[in-house]
Protein backbone atom coordinates (compact mmCIF):
# COMPACT_ATOMS: atom_id res chain seq x y z
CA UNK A 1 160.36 156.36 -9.17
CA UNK A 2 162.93 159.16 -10.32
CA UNK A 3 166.30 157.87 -10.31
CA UNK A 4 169.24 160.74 -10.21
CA UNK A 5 169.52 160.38 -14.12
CA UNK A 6 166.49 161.71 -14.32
CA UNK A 7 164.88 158.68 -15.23
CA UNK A 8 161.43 157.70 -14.11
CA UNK A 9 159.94 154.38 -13.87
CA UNK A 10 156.33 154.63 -14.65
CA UNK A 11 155.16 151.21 -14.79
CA UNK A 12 157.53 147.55 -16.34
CA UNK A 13 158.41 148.44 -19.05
CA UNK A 14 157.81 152.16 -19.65
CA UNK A 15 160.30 154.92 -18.87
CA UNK A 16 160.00 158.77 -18.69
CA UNK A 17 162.91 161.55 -19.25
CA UNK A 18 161.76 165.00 -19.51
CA UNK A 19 163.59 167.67 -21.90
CA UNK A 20 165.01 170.46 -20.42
CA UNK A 21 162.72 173.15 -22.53
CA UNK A 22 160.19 173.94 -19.31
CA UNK A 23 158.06 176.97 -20.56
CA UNK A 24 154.54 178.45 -20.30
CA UNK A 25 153.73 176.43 -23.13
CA UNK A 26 155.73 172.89 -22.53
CA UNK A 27 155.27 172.56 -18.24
CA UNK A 28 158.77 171.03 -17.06
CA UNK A 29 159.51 170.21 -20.26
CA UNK A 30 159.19 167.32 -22.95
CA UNK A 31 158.20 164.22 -22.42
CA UNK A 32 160.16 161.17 -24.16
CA UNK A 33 159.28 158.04 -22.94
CA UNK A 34 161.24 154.56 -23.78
CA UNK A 35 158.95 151.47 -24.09
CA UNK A 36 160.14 147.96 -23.37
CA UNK A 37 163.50 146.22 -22.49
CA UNK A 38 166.16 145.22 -24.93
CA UNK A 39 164.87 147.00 -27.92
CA UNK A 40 163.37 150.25 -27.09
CA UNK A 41 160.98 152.53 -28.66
CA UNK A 42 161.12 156.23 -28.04
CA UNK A 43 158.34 158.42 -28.78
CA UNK A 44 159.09 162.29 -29.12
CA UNK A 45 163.16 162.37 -28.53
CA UNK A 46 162.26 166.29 -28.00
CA UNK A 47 164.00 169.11 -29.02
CA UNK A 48 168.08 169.25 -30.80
CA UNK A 49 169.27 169.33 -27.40
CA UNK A 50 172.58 167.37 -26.95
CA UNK A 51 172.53 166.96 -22.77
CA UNK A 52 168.74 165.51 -23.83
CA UNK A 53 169.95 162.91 -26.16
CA UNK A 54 172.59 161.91 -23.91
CA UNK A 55 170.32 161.07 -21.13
CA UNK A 56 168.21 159.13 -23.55
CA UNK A 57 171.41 157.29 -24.65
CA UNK A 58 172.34 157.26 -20.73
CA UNK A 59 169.17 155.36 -20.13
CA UNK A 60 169.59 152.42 -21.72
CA UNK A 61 170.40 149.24 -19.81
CA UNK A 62 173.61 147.38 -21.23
CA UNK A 63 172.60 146.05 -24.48
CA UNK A 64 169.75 147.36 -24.79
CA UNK A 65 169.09 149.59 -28.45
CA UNK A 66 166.97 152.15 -29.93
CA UNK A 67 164.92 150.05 -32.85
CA UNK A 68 162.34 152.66 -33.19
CA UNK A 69 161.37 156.73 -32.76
CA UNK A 70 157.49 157.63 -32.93
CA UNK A 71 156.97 161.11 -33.29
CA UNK A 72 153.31 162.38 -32.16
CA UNK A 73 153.61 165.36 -34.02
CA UNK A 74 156.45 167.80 -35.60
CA UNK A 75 156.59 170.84 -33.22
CA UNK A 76 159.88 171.64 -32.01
CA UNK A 77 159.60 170.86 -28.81
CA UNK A 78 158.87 167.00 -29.77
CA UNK A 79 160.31 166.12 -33.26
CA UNK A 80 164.13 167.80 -34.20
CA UNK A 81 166.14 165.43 -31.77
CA UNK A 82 164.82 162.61 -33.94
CA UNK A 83 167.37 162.57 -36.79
CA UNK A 84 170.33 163.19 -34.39
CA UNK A 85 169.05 160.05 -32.62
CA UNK A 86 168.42 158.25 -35.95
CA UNK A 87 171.85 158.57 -37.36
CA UNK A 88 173.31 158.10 -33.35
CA UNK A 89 171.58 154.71 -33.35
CA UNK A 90 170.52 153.53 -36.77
CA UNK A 91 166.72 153.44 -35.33
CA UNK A 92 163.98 154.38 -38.41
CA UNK A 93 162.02 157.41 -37.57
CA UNK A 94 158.29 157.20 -37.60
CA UNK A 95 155.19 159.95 -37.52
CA UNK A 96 152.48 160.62 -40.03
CA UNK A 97 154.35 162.83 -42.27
CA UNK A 98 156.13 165.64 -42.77
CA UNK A 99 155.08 169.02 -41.43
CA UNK A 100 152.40 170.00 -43.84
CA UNK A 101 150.95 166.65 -44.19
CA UNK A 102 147.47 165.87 -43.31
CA UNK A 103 145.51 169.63 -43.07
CA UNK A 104 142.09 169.84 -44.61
CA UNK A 105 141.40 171.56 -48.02
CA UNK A 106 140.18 174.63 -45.84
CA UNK A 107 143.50 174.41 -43.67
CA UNK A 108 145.76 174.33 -47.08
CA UNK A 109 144.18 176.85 -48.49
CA UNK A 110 144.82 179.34 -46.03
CA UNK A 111 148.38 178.17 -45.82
CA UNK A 112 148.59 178.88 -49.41
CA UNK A 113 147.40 182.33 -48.82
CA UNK A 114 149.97 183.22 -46.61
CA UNK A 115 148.02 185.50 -44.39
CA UNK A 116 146.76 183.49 -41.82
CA UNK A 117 149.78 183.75 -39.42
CA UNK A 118 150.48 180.64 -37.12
CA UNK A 119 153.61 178.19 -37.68
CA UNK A 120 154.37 178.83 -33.83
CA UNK A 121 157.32 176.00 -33.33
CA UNK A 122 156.82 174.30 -36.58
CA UNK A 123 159.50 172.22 -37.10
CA UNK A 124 160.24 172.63 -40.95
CA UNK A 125 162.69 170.44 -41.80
CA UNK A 126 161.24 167.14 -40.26
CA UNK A 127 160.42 164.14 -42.00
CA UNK A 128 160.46 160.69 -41.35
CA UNK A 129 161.43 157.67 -42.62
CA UNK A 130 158.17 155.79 -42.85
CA UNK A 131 154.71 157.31 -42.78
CA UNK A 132 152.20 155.60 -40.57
CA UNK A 133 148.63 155.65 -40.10
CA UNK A 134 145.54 154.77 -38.31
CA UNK A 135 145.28 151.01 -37.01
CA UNK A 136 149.21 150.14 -37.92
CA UNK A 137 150.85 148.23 -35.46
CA UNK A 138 154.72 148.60 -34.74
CA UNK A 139 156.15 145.38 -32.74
CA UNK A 140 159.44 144.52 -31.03
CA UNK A 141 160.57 143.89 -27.72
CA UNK A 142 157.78 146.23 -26.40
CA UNK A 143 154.86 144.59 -27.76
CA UNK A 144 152.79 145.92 -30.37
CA UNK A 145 152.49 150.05 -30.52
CA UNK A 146 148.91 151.15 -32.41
CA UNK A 147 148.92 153.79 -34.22
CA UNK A 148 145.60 156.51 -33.63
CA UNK A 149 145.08 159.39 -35.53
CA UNK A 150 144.46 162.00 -33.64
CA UNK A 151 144.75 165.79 -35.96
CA UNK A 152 143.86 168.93 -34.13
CA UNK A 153 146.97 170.22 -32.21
CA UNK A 154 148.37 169.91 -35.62
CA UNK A 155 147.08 168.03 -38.69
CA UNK A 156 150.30 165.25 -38.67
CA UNK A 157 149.04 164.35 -35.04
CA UNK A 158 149.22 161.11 -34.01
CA UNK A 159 148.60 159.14 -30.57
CA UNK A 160 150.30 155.56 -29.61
CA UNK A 161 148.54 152.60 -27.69
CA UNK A 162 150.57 150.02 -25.97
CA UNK A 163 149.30 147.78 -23.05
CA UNK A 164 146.11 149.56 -22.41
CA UNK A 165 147.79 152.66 -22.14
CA UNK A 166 147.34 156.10 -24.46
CA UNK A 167 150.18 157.93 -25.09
CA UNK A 168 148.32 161.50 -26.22
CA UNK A 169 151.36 163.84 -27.17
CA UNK A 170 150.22 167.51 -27.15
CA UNK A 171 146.78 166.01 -27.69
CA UNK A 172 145.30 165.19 -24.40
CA UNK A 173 147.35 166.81 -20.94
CA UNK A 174 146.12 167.17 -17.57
CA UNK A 175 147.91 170.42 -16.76
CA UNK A 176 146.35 172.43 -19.32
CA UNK A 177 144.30 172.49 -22.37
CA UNK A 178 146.04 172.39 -26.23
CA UNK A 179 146.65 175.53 -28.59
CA UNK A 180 145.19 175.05 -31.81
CA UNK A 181 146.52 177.02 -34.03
CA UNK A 182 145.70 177.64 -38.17
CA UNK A 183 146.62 176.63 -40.65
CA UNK A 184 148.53 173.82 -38.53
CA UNK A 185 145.59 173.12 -35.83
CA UNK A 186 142.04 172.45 -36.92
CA UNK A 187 139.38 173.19 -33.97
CA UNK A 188 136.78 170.87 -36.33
CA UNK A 189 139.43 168.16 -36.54
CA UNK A 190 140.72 168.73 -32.79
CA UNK A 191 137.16 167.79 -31.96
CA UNK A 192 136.70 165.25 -33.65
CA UNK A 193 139.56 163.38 -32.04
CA UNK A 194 138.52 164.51 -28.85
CA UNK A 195 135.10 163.12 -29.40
CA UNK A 196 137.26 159.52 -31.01
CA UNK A 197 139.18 159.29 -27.44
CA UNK A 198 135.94 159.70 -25.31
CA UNK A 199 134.46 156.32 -27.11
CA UNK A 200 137.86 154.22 -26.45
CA UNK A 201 138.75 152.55 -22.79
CA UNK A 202 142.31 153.83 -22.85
CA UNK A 203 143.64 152.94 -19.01
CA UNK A 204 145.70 156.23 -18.32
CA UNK A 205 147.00 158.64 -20.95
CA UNK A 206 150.82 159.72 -20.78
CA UNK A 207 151.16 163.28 -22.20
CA UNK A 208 153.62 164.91 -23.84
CA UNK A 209 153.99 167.59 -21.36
CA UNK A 210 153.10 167.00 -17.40
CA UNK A 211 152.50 163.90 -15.37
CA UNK A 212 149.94 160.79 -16.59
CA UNK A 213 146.36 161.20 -16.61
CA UNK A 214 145.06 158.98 -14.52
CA UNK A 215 141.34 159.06 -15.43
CA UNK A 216 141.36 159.68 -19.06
CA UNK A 217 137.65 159.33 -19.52
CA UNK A 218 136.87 162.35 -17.59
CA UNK A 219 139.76 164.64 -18.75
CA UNK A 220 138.73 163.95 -22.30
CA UNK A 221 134.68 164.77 -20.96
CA UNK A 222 136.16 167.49 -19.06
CA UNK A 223 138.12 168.61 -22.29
CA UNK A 224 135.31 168.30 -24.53
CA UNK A 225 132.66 170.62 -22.39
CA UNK A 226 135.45 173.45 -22.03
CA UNK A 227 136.13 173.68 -25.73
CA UNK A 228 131.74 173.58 -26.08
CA UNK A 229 131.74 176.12 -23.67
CA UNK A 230 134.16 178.20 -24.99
CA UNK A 231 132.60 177.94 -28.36
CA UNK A 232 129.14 179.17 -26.52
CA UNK A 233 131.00 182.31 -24.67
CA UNK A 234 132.43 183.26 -28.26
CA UNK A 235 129.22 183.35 -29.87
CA UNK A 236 127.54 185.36 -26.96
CA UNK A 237 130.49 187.75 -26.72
CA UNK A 238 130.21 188.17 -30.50
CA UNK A 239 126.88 188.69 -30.10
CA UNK A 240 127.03 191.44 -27.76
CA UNK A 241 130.21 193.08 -29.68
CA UNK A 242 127.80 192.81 -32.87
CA UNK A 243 131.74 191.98 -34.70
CA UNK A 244 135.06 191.68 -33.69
CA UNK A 245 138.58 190.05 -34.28
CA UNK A 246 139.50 187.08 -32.38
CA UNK A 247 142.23 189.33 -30.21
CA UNK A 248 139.24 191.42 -29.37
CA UNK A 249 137.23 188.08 -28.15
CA UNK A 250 140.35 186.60 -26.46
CA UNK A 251 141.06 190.07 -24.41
CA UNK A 252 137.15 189.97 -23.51
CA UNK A 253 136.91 185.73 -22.42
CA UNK A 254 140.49 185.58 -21.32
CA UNK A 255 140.61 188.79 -19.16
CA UNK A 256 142.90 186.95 -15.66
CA UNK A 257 144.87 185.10 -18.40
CA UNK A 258 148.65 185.18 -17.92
CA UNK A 259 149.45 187.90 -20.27
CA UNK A 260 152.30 185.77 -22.11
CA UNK A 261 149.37 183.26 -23.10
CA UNK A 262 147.52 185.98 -24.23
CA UNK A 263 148.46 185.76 -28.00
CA UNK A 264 147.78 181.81 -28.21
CA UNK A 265 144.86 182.14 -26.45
CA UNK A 266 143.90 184.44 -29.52
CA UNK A 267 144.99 181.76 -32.02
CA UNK A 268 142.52 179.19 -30.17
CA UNK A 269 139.29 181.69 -30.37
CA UNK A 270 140.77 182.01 -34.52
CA UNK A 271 140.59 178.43 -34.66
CA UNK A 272 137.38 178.35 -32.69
CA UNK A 273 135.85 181.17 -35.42
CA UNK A 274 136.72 179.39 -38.28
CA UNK A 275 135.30 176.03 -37.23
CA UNK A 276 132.24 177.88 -36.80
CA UNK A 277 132.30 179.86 -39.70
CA UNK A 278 132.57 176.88 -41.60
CA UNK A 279 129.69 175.48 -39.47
CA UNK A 280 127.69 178.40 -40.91
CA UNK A 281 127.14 179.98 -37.23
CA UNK A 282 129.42 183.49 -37.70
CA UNK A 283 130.19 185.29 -40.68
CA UNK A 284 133.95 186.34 -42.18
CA UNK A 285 133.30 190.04 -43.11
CA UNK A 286 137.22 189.87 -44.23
CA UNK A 287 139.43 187.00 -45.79
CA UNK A 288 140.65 185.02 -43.14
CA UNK A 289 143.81 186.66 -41.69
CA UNK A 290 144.27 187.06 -37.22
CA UNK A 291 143.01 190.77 -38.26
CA UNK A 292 139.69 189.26 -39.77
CA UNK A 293 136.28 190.82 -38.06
CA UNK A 294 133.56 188.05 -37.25
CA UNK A 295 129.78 188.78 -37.11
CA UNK A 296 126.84 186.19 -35.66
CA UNK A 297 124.87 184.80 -38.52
């Protein structure tokens, strides 16, 4: 139930305010969702927006406080409002690490380069007071949050369990499917989560973006055989083009797309080539850059 703060009541104990930041890319906006009564958690506060944090700080019931802030991951349409919040309310913020933490030797390496493009809404400056990782519990009045690594979106990706529920970030969403994006996203990793999530019995996933998915099992199948078919269409079209760059594959595979996703639609078939390049299934004929030709093996 929406009240007229905005507020919406998703089940006791849980919730949801959405971030006025509604895009192509972000739905309505960004989800930040409060967890128990009396001491509240917050995951993703959303972006520096000062109407945002004062419908956060609207929320609360009297005496109730802020004891915690999860951040999924540090894009800045999740992560910059969580300092502001921090030093509003004295709560400790908590994610996986800084911006850069986490990517894979392959990943760093072409950050180092400098010429693989990407850093779309990167949010630089964040880091958080404590690190967290895989299988940590936080506990308060909400119960116990646990954490679950879950790098793909981005490599300092992380989703939260609490009461049978997933909450999935930029991970998992019903509306649409994620942009991974080098050197930040990892299609290899991204999968791999992807293929983590299908073996748990999460109840319902609450996304960063959108409304709860309600029947996670079968989004994350559902997710899993679009990103294995898109992988298939990328080898045929590369195939039939002999080589090409990933724009050329994107404006080939994504020829109805809305033409302002056109561009990260190109960073996902990038991603997408250098999984499988690294797979040994296409070939690199230049260094890795968005202007790199790919050939079949």
């Amino acid at each position: 139930m929406k009240s007229e703060s905005g507020v919406v009541v998703l089940e006791p104990g849980l919730r949801r305010l959405t971030a006025p930041n509604p895009s192509p890319m972000t739905l309505h906006g960004t989800n930040t969702y409060l967890l128990g009564e009396g001491e509240i958690a917050v995951i993703d506060p959303g972006p520096d927006h000062a109407g945002h944090m004062a419908a956060i700080l609207a929320a609360l019931a009297p005496g109730e406080r802020i004891g915690a802030i999860l951040i999924t991951h540090s894009h800045r349409d999740h992560s910059p409002l969580a300092r502001p919040l921090s030093r509003a309310t004295g709560a400790r913020v908590l994610a996986a690490g800084p911006s850069d933490w986490g990517r894979s030797p392959v990943m760093a390496a072409l950050a180092a380069q400098g010429r693989i493009g990407g850093g779309e809404g990167v949010d630089r400056d964040f880091a958080p007071d404590d690190q967290i990782a895989e299988g940590d519990g936080i506990t308060g009045d909400w119960g116990e949050i646990t954490v679950v690594e879950t790098p793909g979106h981005m490599a300092n990706h992380l989703s939260f369990g609490w009461n049978g529920a997933l909450f999935t970030g930029d991970h998992v969403m019903g509306w649409s499917t994620s942009l991974v994006s080098p050197p930040d996203g990892d299609m290899g990793a991204f999968m791999a989560s992807c293929r983590r999530l299908a073996g748990r019995d999460d109840r319902i996933y609450f996304p960063g973006h959108g409304e709860p998915v309600c029947a996670p099992q079968h989004r994350i199948a559902e997710l899993i055989a679009h990103r294995e078919g898109r992988e298939a269409q990328i080898l045929s079209a590369l195939s039939d083009m002999e080589k090409a760059t990933a724009d050329d594959l994107a404006a080939r595979l994504y020829a109805d797309l809305d033409p302002r996703l056109l561009p990260a639609a190109g960073r996902n078939v990038l991603a997408h080539l250098l999984d499988l390049a690294q797979r040994n299934l296409v070939l690199a004929l230049d260094d890795p850059s968005p202007e790199a030709r790919f050939t079949p093996r």
